[in-house]
Protein backbone atom coordinates (compact mmCIF):
# COMPACT_ATOMS: atom_id res chain seq x y z
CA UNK A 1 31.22 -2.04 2.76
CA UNK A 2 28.03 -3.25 3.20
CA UNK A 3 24.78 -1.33 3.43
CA UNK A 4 22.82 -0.49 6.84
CA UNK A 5 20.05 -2.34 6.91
CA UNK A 6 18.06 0.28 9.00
CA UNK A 7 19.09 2.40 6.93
CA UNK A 8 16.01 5.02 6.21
CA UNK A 9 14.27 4.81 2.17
CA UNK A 10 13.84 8.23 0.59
CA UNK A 11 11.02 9.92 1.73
CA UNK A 12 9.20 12.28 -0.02
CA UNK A 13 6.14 14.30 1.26
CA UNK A 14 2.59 13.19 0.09
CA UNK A 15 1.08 13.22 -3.34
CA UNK A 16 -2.37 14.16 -3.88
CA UNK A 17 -3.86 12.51 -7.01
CA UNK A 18 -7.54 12.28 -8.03
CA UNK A 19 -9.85 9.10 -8.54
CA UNK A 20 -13.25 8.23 -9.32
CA UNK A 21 -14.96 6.21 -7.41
CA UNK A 22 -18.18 5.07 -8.49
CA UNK A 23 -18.36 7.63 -11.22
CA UNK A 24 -17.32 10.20 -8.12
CA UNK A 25 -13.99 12.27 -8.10
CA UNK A 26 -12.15 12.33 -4.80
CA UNK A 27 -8.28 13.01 -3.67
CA UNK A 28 -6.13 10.67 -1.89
CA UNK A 29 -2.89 11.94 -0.86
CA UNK A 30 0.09 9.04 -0.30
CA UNK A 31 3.80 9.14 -0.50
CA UNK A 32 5.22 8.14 -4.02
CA UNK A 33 6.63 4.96 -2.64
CA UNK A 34 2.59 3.71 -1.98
CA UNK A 35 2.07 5.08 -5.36
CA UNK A 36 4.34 2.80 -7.06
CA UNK A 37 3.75 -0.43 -4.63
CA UNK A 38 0.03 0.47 -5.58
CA UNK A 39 0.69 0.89 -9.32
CA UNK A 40 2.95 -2.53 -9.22
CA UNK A 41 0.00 -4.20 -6.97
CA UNK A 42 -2.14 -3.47 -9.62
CA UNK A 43 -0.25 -4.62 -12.95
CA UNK A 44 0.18 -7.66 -10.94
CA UNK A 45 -3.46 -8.30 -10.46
CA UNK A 46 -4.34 -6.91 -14.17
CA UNK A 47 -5.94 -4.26 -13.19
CA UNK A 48 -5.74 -0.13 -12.86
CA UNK A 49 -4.59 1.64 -10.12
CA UNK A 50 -8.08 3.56 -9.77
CA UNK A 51 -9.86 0.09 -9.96
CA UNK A 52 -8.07 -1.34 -7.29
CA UNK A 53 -8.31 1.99 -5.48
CA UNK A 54 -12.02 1.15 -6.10
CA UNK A 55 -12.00 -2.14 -4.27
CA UNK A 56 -10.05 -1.05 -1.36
CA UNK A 57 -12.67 1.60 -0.76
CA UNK A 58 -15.65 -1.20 -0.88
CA UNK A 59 -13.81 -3.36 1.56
CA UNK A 60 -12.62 -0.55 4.05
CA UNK A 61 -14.54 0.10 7.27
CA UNK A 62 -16.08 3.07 7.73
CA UNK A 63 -13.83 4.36 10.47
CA UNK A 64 -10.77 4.00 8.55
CA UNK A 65 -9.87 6.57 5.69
CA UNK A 66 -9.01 5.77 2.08
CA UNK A 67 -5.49 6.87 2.36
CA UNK A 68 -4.92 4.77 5.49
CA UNK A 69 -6.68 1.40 4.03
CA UNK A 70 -4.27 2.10 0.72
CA UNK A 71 -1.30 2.26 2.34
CA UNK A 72 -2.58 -0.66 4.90
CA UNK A 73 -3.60 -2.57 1.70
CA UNK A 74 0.21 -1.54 -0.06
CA UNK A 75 2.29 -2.87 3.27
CA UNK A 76 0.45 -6.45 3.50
CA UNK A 77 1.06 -7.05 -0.28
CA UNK A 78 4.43 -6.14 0.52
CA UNK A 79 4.62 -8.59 3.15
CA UNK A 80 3.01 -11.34 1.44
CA UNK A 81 5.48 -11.10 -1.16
CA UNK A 82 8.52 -10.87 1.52
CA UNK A 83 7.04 -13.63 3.37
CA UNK A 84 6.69 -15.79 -0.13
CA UNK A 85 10.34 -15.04 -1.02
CA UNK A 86 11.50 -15.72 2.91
CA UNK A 87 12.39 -11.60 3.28
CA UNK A 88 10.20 -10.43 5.91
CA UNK A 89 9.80 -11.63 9.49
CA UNK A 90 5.88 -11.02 10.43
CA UNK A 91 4.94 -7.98 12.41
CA UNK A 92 4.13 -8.17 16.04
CA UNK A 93 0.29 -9.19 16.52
CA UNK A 94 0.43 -10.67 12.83
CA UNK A 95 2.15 -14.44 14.18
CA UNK A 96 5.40 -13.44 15.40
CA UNK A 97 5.01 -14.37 18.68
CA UNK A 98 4.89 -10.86 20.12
């Protein structure tokens, strides 16, 4: 038997964890999976999770929130590595022809 490839991850409701930023203490709530792909992003790059949370939040615009930039910056490391390893088919608007 072989297993669904739609087939829904666990999901888990968000985690709220606190950072500093700049010497200032904020919240960022984001399911445990974009904990861990954010944790692994992070050993991978030699760095902490809070100082690549820091760099995400220098980068973002100011219309988008820290939580959404995370897991935006946690999905496109996720499909760089896919796409490196020949796993993941680009998203529409991203090259795929859509």
């Amino acid at each position: 038997m072989t297993a669904d490839p739609l087939a829904l991850p666990p999901m888990t409701a968000p985690l709220k964890r606190s950072v500093a930023i700049e010497g200032h203490r904020t919240s960022v709530s984001l399911e445990d999976a974009f904990w861990r792909g954010l944790g692994a992003v992070a050993a991978a790059q030699g760095t902490t999770r809070a100082g690549l949370i820091a760099l995400i939040d220098a980068g973002r615009p100011p219309e988008v929130g820290l939580a959404t930039a995370i897991r935006l910056f946690v999905l496109d490391a996720a499909q760089r590595a896919g796409s490196r390893a020949g796993a993941v088919a680009p998203l529409a608007g991203q090259g795929g022809g859509d």
